[in-house]
Protein backbone atom coordinates (compact mmCIF):
# COMPACT_ATOMS: atom_id res chain seq x y z
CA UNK A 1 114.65 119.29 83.31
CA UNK A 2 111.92 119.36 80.77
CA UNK A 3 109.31 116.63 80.29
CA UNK A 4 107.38 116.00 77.59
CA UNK A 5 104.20 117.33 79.02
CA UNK A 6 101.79 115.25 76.53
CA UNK A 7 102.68 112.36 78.36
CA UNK A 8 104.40 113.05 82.00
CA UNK A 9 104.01 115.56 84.84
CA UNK A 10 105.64 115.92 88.28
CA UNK A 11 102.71 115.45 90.99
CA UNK A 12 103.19 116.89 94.28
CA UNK A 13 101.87 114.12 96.53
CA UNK A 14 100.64 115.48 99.75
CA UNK A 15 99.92 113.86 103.48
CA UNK A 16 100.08 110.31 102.06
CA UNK A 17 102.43 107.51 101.14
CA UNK A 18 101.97 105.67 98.10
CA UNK A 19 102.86 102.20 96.89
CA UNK A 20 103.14 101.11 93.31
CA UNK A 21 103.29 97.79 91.88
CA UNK A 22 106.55 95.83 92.04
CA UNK A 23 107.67 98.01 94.62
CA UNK A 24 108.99 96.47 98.51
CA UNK A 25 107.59 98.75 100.87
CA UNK A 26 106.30 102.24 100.68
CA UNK A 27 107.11 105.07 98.81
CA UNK A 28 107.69 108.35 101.19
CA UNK A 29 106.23 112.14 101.04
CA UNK A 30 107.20 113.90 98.27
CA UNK A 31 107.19 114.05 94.26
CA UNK A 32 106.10 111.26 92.53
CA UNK A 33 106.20 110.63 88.38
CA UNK A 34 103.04 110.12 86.95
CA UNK A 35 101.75 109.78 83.55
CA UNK A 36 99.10 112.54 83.07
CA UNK A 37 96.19 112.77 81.85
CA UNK A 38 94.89 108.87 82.13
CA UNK A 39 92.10 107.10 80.48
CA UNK A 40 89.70 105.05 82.79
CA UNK A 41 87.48 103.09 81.34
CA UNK A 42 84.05 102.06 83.03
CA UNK A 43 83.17 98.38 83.45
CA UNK A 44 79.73 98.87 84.00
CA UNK A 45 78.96 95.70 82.92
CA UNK A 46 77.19 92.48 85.15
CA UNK A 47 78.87 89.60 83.12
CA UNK A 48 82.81 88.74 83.65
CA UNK A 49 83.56 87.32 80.25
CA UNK A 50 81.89 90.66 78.75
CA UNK A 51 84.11 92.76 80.90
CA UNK A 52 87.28 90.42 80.03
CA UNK A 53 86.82 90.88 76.78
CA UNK A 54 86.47 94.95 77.05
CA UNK A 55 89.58 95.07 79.38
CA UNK A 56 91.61 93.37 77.45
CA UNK A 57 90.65 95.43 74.10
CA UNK A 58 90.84 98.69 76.23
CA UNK A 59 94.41 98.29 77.81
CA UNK A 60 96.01 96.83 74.17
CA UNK A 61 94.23 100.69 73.09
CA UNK A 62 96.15 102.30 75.74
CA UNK A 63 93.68 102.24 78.92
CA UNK A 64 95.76 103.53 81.93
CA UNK A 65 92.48 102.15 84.64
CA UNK A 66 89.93 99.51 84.85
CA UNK A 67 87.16 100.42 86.85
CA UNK A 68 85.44 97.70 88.02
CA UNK A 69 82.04 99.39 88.11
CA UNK A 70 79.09 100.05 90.80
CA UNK A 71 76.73 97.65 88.59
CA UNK A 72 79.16 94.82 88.29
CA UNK A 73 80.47 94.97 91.96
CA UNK A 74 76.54 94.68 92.98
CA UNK A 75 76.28 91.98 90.38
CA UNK A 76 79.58 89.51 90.97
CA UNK A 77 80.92 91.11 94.15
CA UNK A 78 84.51 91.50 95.35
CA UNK A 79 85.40 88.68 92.87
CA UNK A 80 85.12 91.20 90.17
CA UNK A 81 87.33 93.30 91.55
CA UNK A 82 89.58 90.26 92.45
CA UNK A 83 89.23 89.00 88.62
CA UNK A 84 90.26 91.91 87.06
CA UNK A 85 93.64 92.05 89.29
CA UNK A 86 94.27 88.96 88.32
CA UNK A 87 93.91 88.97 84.88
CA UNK A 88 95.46 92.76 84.79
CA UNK A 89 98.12 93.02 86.99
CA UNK A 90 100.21 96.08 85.80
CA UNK A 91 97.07 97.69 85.17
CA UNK A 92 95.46 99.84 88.30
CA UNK A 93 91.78 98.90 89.07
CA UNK A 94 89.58 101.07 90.85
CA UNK A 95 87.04 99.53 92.59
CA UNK A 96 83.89 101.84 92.26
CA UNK A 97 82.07 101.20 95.60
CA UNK A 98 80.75 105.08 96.08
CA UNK A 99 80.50 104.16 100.06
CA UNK A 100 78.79 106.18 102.29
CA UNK A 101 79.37 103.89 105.52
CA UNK A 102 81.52 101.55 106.85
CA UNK A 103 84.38 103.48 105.46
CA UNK A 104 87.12 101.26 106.99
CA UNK A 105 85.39 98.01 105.94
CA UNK A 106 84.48 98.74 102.44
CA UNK A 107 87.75 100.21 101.67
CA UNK A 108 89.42 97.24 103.31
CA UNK A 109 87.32 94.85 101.50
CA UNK A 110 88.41 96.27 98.30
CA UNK A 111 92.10 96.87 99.18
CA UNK A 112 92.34 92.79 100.08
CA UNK A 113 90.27 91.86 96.93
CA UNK A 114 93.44 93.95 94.84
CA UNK A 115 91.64 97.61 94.01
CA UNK A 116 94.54 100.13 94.04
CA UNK A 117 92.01 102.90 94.47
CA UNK A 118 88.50 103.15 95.94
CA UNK A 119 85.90 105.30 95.54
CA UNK A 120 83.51 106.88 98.20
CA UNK A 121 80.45 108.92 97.65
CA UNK A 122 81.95 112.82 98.96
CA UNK A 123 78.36 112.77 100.76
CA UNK A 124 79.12 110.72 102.97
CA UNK A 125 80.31 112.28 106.88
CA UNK A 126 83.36 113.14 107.13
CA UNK A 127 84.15 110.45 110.19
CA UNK A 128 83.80 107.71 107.61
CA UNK A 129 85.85 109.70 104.53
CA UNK A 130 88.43 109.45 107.82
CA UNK A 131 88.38 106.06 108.35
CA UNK A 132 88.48 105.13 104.31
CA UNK A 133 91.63 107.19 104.02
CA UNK A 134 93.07 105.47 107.17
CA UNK A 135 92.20 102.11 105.48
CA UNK A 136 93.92 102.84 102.57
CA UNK A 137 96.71 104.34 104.01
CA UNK A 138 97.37 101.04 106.11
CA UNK A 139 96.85 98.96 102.69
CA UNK A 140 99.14 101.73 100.48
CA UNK A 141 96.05 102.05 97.88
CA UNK A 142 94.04 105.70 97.16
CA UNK A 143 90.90 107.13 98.24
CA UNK A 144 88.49 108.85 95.13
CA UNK A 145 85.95 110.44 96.18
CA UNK A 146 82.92 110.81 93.81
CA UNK A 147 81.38 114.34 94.02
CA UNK A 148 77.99 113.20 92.74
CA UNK A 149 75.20 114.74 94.28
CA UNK A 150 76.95 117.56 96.50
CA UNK A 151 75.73 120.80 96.45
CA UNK A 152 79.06 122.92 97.11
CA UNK A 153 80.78 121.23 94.95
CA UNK A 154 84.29 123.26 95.61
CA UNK A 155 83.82 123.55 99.11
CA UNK A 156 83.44 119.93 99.73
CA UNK A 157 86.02 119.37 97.18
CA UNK A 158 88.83 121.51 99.38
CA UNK A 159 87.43 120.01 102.61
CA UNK A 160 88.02 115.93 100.95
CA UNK A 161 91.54 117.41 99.80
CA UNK A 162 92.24 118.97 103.32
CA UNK A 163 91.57 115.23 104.30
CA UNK A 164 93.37 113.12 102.51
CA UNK A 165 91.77 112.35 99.82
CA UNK A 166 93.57 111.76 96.62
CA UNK A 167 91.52 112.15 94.01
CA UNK A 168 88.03 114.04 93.28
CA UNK A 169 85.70 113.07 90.52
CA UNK A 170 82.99 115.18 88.91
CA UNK A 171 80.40 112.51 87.67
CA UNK A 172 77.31 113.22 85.67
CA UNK A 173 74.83 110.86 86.81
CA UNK A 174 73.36 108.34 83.87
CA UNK A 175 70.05 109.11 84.11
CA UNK A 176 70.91 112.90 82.89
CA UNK A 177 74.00 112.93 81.18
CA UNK A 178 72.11 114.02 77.81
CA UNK A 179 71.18 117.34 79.45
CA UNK A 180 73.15 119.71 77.38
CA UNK A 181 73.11 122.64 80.03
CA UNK A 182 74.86 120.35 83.00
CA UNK A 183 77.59 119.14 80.70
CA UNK A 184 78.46 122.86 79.47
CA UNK A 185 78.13 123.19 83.44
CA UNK A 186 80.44 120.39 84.27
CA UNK A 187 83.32 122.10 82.31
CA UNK A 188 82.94 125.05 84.81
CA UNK A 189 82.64 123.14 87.42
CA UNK A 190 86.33 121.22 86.34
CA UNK A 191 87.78 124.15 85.60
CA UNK A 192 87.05 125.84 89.17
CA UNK A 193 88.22 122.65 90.58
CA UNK A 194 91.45 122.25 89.09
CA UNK A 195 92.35 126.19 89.82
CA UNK A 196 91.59 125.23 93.56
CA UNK A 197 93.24 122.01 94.11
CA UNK A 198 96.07 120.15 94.18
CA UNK A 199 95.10 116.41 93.64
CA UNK A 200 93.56 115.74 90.53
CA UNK A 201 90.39 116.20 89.23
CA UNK A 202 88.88 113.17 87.14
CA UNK A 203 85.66 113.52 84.98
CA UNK A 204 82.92 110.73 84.25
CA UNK A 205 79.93 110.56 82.59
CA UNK A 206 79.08 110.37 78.44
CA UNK A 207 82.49 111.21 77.58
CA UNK A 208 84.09 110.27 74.06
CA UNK A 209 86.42 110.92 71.87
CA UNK A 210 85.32 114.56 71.10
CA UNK A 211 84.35 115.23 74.66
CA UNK A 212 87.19 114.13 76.67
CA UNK A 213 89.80 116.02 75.54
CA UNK A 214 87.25 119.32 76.69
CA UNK A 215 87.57 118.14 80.01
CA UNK A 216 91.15 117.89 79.74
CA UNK A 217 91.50 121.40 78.42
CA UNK A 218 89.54 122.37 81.55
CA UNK A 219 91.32 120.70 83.79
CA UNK A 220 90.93 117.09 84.43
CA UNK A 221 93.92 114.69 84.73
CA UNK A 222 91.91 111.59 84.55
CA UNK A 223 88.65 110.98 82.10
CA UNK A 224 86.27 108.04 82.27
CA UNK A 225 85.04 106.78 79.68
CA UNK A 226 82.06 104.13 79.45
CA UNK A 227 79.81 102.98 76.82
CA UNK A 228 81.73 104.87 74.18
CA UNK A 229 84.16 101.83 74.59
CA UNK A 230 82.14 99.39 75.65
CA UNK A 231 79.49 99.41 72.93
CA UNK A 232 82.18 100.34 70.43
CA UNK A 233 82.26 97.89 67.75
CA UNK A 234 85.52 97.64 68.34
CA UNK A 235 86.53 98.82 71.33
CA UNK A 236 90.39 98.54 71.13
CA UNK A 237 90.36 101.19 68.11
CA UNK A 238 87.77 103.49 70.53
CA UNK A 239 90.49 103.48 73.10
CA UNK A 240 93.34 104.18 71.37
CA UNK A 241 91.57 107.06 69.70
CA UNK A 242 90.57 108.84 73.09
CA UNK A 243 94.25 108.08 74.02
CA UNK A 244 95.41 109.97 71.00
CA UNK A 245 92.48 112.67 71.60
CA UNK A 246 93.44 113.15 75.33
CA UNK A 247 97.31 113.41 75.02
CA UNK A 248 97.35 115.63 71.99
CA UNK A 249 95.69 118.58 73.87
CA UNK A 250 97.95 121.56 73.94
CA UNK A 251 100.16 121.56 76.96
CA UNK A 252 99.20 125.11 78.01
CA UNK A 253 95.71 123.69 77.93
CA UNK A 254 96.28 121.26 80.78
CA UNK A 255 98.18 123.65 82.56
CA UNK A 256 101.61 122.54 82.33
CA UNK A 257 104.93 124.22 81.86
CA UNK A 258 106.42 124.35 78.44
């Protein structure tokens, strides 16, 4: 059976069960239709009516994930996270904790508050990258782990995969995503990534409209994207033109079969 591969591809979903929304109980092991690549877009943002007003603009462009982000979970806590669920409920929400401890209680925090996936720093030891996944598992959400900072970045990579974890995301800090060498980088560093593993590999960091659909030739099955939507001017039409940008990459680009 052929599927359009600008929109859909059959994910192999390993040593986990997942639950989706509207679903009674658990989804077993095995293949699992998912829409591919995705569009997350980064609420880094310390006010709840200015995030509102972003989400909203961002799903009606297409948005596939609201990431309730590191600043505004610091900011307005859990309720954030609870917020966005409430006012987006078909919409996933990641919550973007990058823990390093406590891996059972953050992630559980999160899970209860309505976050469908977490994120945890892939620094932190592997006992508490353990205890995250077995939070989630117990709560049917996902476990991302954010490679920021690690040195070997395909060897930790393989080791979070060997894990559990189900999704890996090569993030270019803030503070240096102008450097022009570590972004040519980054697409290297995708590309190795997505030739070595199985779960998907999801890019942040100063990504538009021209730059997202790179990472997507190189690999990546989910792209963040920030202030390029939330500064937009109007950030409904920015959306909907990375959505356009992402899914109009050639199929043999992302890797899938014709």
């Amino acid at each position: 059976m052929h599927i359009d591969a600008a929109f859909h591809r059959l994910y192999k979903k390993e040593n986990t069960t997942v639950q989706r929304r509207g679903d009674e109980g658990k989804w077993g092991l095995g293949w699992v239709l998912e829409k591919w690549p995705k569009l997350q877009v980064a609420l880094d943002l310390i006010e709840l009516d200015d995030a509102f007003g972003i989400a909203e603009a961002s799903v009606k462009g297409g948005a596939d994930i609201l990431e309730a982000g590191t600043p505004m979970i610091k900011s307005l806590g859990m309720e954030a996270v609870k917020a966005l669920r409430k006012r987006f409920p078909s919409v996933d929400v990641l919550a973007d904790l990058k823990t390093l401890d406590a891996g059972w209680l953050e992630t559980e925090l999160a899970a209860k508050a309505g976050a469908t996936t977490i994120s945890i720093s892939a620094l932190a030891y592997d006992a508490t990258v353990l205890e995250a996944i077995r939070c989630a598992k117990t709560y049917g959400v996902e476990v991302a782990a954010d490679l920021l900072g690690v040195r070997n970045v395909v060897g930790r990579a393989l080791r979070l995969e060997q894990m559990g974890i189900n999704i890996v995301y090569v993030h270019t800090p803030i503070d240096i995503k102008k450097n022009l060498g570590i972004r040519k980088t980054r697409e290297k560093v995708v590309m190795k990534l997505a030739e070595n593993l199985k779960i998907p590999v999801a890019v942040a960091g100063g990504l538009n409209k021209e730059t997202a659909p790179l990472m997507v030739e190189a690999g990546a099955r989910i792209v963040v994207v920030g202030s390029a939507i939330t500064k937009a001017e109007d950030p409904r039409e920015a959306t909907a033109l990375i959505v356009n940008a992402i899914n109009t990459v050639p199929r043999s680009l992302k890797g899938e079969t014709p």
